[in-house]
C-alpha atoms as a PDB file:
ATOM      1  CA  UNK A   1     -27.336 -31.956 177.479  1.00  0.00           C
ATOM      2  CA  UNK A   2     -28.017 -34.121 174.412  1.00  0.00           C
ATOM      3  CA  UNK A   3     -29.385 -30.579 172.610  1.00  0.00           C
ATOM      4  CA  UNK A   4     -26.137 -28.955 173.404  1.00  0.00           C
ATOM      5  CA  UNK A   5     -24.252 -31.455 172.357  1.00  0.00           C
ATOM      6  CA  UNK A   6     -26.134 -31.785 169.067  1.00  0.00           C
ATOM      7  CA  UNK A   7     -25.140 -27.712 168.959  1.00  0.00           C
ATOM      8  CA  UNK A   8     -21.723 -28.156 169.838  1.00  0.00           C
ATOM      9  CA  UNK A   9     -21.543 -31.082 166.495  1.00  0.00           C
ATOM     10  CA  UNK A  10     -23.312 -28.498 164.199  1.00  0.00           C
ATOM     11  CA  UNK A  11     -20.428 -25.842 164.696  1.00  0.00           C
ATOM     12  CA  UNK A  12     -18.080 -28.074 164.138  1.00  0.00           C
ATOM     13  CA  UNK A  13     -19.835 -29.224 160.664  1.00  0.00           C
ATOM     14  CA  UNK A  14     -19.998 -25.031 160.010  1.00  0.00           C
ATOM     15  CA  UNK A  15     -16.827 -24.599 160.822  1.00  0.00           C
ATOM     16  CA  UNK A  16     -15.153 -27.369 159.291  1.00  0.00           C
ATOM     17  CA  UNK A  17     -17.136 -26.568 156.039  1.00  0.00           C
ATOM     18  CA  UNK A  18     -15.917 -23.098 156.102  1.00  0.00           C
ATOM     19  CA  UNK A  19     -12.400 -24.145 156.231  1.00  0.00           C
ATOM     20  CA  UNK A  20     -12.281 -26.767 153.682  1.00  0.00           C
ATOM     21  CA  UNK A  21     -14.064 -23.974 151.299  1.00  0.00           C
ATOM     22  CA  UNK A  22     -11.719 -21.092 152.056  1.00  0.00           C
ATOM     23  CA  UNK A  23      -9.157 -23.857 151.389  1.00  0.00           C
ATOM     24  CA  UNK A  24     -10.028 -24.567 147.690  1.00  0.00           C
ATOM     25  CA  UNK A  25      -7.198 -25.606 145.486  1.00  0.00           C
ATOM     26  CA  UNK A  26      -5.622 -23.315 142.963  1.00  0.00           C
ATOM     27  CA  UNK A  27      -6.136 -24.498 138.970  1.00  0.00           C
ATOM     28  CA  UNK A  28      -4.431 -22.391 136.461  1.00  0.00           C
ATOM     29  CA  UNK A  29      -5.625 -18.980 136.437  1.00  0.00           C
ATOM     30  CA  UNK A  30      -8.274 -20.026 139.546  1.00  0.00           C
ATOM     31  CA  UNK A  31      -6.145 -19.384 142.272  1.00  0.00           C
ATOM     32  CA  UNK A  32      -8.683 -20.953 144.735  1.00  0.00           C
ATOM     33  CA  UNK A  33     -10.861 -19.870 147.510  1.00  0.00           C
ATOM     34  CA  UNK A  34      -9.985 -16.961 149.157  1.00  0.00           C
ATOM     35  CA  UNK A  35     -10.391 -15.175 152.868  1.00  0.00           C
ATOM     36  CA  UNK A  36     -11.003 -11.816 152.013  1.00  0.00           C
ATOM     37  CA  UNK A  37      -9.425 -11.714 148.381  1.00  0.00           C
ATOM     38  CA  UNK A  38      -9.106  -7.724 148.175  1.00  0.00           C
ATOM     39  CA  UNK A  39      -6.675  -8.273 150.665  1.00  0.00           C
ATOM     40  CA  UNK A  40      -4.236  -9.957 147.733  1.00  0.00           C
ATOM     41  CA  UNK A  41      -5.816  -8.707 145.109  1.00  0.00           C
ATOM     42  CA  UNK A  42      -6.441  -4.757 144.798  1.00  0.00           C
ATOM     43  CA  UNK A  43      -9.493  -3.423 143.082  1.00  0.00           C
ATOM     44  CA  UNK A  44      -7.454  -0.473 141.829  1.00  0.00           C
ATOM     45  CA  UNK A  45      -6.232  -0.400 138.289  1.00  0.00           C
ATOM     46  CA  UNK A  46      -2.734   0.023 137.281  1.00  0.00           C
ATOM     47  CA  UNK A  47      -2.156   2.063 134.396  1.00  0.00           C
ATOM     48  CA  UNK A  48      -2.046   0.655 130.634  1.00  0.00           C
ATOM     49  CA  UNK A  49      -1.877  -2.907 132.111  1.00  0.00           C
ATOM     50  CA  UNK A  50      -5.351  -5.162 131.968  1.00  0.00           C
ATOM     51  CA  UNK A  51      -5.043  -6.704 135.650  1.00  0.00           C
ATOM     52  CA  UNK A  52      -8.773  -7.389 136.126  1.00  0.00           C
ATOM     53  CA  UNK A  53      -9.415 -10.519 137.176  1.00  0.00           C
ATOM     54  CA  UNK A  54     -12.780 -12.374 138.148  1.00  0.00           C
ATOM     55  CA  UNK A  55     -13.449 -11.275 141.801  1.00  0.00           C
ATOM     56  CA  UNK A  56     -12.419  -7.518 140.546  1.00  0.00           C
ATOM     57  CA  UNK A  57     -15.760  -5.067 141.472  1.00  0.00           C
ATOM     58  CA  UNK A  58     -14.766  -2.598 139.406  1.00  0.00           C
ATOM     59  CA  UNK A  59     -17.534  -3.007 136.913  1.00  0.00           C
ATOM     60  CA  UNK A  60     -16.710  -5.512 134.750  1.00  0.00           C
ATOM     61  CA  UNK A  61     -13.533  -6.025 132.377  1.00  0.00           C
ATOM     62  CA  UNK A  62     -14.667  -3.741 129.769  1.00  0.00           C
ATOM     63  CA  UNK A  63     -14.961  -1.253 132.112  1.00  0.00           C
ATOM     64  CA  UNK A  64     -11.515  -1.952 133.588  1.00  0.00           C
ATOM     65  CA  UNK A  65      -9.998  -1.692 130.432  1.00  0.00           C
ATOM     66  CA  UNK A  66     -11.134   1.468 129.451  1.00  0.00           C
ATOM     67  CA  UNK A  67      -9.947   3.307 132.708  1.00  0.00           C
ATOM     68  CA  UNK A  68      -6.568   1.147 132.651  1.00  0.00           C
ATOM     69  CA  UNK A  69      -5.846   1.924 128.956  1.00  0.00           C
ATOM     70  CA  UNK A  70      -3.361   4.613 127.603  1.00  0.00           C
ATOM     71  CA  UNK A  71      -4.764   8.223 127.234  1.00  0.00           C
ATOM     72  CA  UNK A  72      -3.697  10.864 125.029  1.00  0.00           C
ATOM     73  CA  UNK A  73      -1.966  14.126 126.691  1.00  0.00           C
ATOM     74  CA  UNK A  74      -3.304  16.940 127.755  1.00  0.00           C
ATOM     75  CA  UNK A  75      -2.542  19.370 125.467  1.00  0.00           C
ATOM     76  CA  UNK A  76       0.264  21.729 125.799  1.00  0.00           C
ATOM     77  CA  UNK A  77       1.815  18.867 127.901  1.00  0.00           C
ATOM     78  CA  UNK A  78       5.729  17.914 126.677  1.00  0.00           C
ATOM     79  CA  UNK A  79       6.689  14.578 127.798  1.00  0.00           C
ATOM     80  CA  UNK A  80      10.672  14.149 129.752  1.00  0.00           C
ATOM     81  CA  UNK A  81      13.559  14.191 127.460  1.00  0.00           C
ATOM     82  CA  UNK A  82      11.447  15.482 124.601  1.00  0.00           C
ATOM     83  CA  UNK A  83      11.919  18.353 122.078  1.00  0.00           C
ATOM     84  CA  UNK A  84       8.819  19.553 120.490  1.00  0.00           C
ATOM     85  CA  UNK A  85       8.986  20.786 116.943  1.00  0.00           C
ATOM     86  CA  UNK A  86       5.840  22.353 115.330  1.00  0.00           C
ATOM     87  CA  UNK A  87       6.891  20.435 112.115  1.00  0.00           C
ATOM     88  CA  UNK A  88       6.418  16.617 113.434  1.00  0.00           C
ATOM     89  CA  UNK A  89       3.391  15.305 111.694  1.00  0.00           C
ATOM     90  CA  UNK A  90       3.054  15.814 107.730  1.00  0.00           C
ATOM     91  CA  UNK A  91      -0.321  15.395 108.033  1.00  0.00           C
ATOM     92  CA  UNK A  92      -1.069  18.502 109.821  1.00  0.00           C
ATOM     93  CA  UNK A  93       0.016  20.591 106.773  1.00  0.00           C
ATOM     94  CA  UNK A  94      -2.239  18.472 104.086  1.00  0.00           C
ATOM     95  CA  UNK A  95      -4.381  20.813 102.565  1.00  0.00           C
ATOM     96  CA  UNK A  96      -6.316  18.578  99.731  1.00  0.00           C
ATOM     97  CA  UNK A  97      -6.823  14.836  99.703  1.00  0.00           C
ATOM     98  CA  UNK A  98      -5.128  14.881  96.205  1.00  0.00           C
ATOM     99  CA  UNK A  99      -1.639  15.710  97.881  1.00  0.00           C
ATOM    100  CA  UNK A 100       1.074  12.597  97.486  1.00  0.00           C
ATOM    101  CA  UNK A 101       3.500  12.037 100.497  1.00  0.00           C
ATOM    102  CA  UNK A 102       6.035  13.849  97.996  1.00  0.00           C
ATOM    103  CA  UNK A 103       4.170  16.802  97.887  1.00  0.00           C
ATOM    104  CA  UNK A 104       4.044  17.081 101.285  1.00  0.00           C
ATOM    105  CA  UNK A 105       7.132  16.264 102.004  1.00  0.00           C
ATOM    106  CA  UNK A 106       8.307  19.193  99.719  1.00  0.00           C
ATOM    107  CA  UNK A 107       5.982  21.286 101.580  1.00  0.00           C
ATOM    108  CA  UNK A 108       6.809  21.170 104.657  1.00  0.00           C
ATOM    109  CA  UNK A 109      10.687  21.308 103.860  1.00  0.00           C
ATOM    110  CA  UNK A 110       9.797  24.571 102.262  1.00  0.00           C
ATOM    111  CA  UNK A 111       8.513  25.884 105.546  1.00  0.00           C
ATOM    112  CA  UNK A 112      11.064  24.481 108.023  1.00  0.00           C
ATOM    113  CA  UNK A 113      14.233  26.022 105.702  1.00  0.00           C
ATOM    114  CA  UNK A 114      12.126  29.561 105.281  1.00  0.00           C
ATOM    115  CA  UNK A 115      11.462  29.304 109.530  1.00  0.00           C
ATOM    116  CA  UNK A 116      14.319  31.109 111.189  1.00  0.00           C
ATOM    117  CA  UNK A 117      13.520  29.652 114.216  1.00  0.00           C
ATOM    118  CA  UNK A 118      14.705  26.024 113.350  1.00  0.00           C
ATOM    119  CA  UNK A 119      18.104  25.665 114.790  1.00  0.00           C
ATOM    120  CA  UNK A 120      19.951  23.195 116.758  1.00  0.00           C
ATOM    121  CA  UNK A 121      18.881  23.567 120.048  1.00  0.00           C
ATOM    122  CA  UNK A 122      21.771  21.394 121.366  1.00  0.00           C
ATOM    123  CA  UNK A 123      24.724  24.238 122.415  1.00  0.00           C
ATOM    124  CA  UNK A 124      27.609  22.663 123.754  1.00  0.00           C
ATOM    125  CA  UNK A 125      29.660  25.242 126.076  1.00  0.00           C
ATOM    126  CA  UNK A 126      32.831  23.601 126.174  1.00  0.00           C
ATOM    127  CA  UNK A 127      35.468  21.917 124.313  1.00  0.00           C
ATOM    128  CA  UNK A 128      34.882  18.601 126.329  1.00  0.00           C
ATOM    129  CA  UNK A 129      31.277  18.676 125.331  1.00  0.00           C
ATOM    130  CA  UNK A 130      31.740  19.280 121.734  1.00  0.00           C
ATOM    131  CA  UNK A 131      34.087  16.247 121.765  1.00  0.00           C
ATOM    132  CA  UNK A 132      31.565  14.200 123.756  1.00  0.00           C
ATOM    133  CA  UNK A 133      28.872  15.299 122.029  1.00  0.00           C
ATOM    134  CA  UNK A 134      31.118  14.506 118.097  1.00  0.00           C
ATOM    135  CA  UNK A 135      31.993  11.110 119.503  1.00  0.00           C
ATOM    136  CA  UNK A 136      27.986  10.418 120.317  1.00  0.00           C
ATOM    137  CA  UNK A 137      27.089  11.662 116.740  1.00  0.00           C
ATOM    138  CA  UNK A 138      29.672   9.493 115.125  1.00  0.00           C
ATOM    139  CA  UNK A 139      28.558   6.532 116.620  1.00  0.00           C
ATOM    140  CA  UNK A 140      24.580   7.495 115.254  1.00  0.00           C
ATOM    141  CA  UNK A 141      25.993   8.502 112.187  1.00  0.00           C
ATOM    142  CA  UNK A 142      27.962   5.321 111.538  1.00  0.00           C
ATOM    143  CA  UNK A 143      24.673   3.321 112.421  1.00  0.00           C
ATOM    144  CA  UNK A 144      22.090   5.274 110.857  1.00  0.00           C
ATOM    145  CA  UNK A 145      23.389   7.108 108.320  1.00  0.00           C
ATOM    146  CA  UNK A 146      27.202   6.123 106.833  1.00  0.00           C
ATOM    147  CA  UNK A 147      25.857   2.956 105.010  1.00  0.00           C
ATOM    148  CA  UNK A 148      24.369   5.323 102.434  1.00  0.00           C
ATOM    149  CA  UNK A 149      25.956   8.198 102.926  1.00  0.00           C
ATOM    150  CA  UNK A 150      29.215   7.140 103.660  1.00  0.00           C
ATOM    151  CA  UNK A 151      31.901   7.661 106.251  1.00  0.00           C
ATOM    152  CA  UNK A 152      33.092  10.884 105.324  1.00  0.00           C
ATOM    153  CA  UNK A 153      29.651  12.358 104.388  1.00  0.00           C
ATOM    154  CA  UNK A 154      30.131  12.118 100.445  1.00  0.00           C
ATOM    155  CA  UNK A 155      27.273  10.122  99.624  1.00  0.00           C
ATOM    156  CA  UNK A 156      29.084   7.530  98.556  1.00  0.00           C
ATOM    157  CA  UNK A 157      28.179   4.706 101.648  1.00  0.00           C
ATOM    158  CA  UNK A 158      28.575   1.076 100.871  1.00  0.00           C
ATOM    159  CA  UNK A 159      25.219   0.944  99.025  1.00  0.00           C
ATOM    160  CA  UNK A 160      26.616   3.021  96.397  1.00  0.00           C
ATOM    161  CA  UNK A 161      30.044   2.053  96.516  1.00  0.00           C
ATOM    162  CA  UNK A 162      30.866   4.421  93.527  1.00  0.00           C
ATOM    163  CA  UNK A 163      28.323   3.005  91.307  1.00  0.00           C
ATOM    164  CA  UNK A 164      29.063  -0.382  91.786  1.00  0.00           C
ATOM    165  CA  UNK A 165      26.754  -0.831  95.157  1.00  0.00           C
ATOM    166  CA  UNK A 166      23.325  -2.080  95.348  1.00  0.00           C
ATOM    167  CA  UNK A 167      22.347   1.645  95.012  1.00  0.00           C
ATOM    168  CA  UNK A 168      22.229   2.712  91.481  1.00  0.00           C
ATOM    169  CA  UNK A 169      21.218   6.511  92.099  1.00  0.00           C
ATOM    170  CA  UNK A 170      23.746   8.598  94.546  1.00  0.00           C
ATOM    171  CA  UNK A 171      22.969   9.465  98.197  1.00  0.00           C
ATOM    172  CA  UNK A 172      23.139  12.659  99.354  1.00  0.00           C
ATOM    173  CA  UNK A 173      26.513  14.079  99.181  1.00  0.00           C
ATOM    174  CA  UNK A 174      26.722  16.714 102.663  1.00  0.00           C
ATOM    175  CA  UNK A 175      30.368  18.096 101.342  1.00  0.00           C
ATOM    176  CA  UNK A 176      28.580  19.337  97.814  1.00  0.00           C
ATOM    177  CA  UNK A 177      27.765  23.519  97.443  1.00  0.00           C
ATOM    178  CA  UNK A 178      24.073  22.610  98.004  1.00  0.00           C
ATOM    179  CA  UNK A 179      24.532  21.226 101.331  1.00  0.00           C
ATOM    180  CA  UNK A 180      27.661  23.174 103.068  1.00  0.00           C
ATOM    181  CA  UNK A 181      25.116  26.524 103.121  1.00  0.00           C
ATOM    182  CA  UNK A 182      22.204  24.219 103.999  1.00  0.00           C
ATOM    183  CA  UNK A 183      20.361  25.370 106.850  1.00  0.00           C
ATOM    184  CA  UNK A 184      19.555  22.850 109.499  1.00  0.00           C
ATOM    185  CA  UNK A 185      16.202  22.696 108.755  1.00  0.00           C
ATOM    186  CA  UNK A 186      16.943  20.776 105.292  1.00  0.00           C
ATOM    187  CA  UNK A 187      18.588  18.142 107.596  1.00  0.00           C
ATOM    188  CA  UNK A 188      15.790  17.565 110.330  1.00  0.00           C
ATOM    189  CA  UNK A 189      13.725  17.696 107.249  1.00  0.00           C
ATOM    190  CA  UNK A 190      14.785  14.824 105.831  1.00  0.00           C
ATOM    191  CA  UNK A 191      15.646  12.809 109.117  1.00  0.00           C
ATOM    192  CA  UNK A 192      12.252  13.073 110.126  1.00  0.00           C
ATOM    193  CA  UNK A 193      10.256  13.127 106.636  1.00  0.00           C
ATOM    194  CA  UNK A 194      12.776  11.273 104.042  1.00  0.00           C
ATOM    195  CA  UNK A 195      13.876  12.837 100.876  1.00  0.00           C
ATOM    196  CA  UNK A 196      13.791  10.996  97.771  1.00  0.00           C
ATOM    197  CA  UNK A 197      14.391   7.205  97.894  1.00  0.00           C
ATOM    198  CA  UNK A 198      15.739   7.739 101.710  1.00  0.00           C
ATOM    199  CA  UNK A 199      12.227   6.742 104.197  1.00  0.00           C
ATOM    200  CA  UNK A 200      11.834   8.691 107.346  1.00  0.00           C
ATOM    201  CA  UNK A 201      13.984   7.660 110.234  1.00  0.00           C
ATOM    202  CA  UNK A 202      12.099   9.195 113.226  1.00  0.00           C
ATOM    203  CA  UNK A 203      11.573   6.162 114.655  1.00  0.00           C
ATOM    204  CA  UNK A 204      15.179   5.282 114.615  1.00  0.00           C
ATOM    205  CA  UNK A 205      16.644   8.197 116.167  1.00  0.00           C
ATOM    206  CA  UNK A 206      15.196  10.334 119.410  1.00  0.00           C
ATOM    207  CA  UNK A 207      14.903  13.987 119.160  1.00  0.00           C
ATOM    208  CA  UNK A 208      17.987  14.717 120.822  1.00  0.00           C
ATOM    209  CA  UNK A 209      20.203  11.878 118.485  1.00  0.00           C
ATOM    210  CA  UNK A 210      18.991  13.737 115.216  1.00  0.00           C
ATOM    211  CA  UNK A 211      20.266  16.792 116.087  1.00  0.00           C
ATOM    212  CA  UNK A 212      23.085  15.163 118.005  1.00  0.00           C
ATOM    213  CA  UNK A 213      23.990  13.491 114.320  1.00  0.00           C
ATOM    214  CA  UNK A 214      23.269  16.652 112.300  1.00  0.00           C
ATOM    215  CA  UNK A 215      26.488  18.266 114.790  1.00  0.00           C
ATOM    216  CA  UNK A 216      28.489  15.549 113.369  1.00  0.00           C
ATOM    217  CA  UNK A 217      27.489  16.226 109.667  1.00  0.00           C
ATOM    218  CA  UNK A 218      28.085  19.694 110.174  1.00  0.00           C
ATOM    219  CA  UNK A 219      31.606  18.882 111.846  1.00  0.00           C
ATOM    220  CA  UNK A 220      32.674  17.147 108.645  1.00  0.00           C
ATOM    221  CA  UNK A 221      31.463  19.666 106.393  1.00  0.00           C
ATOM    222  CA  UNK A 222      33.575  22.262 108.818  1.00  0.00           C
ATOM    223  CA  UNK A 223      36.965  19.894 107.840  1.00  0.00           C
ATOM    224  CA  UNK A 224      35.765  20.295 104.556  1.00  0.00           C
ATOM    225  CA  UNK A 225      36.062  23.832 104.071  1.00  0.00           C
ATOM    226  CA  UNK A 226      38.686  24.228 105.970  1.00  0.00           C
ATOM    227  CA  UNK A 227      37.243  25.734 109.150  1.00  0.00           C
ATOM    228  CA  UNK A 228      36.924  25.471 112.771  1.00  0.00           C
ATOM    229  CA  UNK A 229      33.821  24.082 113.803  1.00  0.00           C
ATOM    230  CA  UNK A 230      31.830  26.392 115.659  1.00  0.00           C
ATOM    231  CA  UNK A 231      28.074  24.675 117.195  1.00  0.00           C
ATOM    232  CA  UNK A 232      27.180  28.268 118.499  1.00  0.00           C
ATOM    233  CA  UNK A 233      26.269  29.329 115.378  1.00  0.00           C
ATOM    234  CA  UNK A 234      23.678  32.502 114.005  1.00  0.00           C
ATOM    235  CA  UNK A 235      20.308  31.467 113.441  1.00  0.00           C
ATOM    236  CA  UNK A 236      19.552  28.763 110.345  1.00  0.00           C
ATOM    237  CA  UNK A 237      23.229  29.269 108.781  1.00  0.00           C
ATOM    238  CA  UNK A 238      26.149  26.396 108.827  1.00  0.00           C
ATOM    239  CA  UNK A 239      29.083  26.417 110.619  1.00  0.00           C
ATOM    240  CA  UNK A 240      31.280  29.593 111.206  1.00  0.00           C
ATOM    241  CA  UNK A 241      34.655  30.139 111.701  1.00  0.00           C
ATOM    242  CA  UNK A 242      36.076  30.927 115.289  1.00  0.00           C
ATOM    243  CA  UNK A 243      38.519  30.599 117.937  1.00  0.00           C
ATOM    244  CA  UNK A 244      40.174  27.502 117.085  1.00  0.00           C
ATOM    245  CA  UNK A 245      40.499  24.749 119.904  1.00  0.00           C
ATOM    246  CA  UNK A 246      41.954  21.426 118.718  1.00  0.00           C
ATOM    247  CA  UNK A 247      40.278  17.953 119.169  1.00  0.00           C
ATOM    248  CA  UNK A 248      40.934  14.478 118.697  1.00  0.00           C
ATOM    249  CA  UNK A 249      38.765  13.578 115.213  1.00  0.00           C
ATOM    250  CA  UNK A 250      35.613  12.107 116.589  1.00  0.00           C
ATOM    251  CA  UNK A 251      36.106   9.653 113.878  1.00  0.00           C
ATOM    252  CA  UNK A 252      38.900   7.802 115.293  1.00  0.00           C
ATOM    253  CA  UNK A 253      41.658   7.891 112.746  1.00  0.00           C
ATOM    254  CA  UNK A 254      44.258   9.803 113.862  1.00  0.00           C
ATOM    255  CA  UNK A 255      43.357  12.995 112.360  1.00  0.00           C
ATOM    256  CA  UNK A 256      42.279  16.156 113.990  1.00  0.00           C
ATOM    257  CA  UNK A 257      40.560  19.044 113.462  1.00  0.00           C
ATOM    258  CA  UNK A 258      39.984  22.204 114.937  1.00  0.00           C
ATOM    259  CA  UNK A 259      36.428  23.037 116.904  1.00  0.00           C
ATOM    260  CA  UNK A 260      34.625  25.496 119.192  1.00  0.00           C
END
């Protein structure tokens, strides 16, 4: 009897260690002793975050990280709400080490106004979604654009402020001879590249906004010649004249102008 209950005390001690251990207080990132961890803590990574943490048996943190962290696409792959354009990266068209930025930035705005297949892939099939889609690319333009290029498109923003701006060289002016015939290649050219003293601004617009914007440009250059703005246009020319349907200016003051 006195062996059992000698037994009976040891169990107790077992036990009562076992709880007390499995009971450890949480410090900080230690979040104490756990029963059966995996439970609360998955062993599976979650992509491009580092969620390792010390009872992990993955293999060790480096080897967590490198299966959590970002991966490049497979090829041929196009990312949602993305428009691919075989002119994106400057690089790819560097020939020699010895060519500047300008260089290639001449080069490749060479090849995108001399490809006939750079058009605006954004068609609008209605009158409603020509206005909706003006309204959207006034609101980029005013943002991104009208500071230097001003509100009507004249190159002659708030920077410039006919000479008397911080600016002492003109902006682009989109109503001159050189730009109503432009094709829209010269645009996305420049949105996406820069031209001149005006830096790339890729990373300020998404696909879609810079040709959303270069509708609007065009729609102001339409007013300025006196013609109906048509978005359904033949392949790398500027706006054509058509069936007029009126709109509200996109702009907001009061004026209006025809569109199709």
């Amino acid at each position: 009897m006195k062996n059992l209950s000698s037994l009976y005390y040891l169990l107790f001690i077992i036990t009562a260690s076992i709880i007390v251990s499995s009971c450890g207080l949480p410090n900080g990132n230690f979040p104490g002793s756990e029963y059966m961890p995996d439970m609360a803590h998955s062993i599976a990574y979650e992509a491009t975050v580092n969620s390792y943490y010390y009872q992990n048996t993955w293999g060790g943190e480096d080897a967590y990280r490198l299966m959590a962290k970002s991966r490049k696409p497979v090829k041929g792959t196009i990312a949602r709400g993305f428009l691919p354009f075989k002119y994106q990266n400057l690089e790819d068209f560097r020939t020699s080490a010895d060519e500047t930025h300008v260089v290639l930035q001449e080069k490749v705005r060479t090849l995108i106004m001399e490809d006939p297949t750079i058009v605006n892939p954004i068609k609008p099939t209605s009158a409603d979604e020509l206005g909706s889609l003006l309204q959207k690319g006034a609101d980029l333009y005013s943002v991104a654009c009208q500071v230097c290029h001003g509100e009507e498109g004249d190159g002659n923003g708030v920077l410039y402020n006919d000479g008397n701006g911080k600016y002492t060289a003109k902006p682009a002016n989109f109503l001159s001879e050189d730009f109503l015939d432009a094709p829209d290649g010269q645009f996305i050219n420049a949105i996406m590249h820069g031209k001149g003293m005006m830096q790339s601004h890729s990373d300020k617009l998404t696909p879609d906004e810079r040709w959303t914007v270069i509708h609007y440009i065009r729609s102001l250059q339409a007013v300025k010649k006196g013609a109906e703005y048509n978005p359904v246009v033949e392949v790398n020319v500027s706006p054509s004249l058509s069936e007029p349907i009126t709109l509200e200016s996109s702009k907001g003051n009061g004026e209006t102008h025809d569109a199709h």
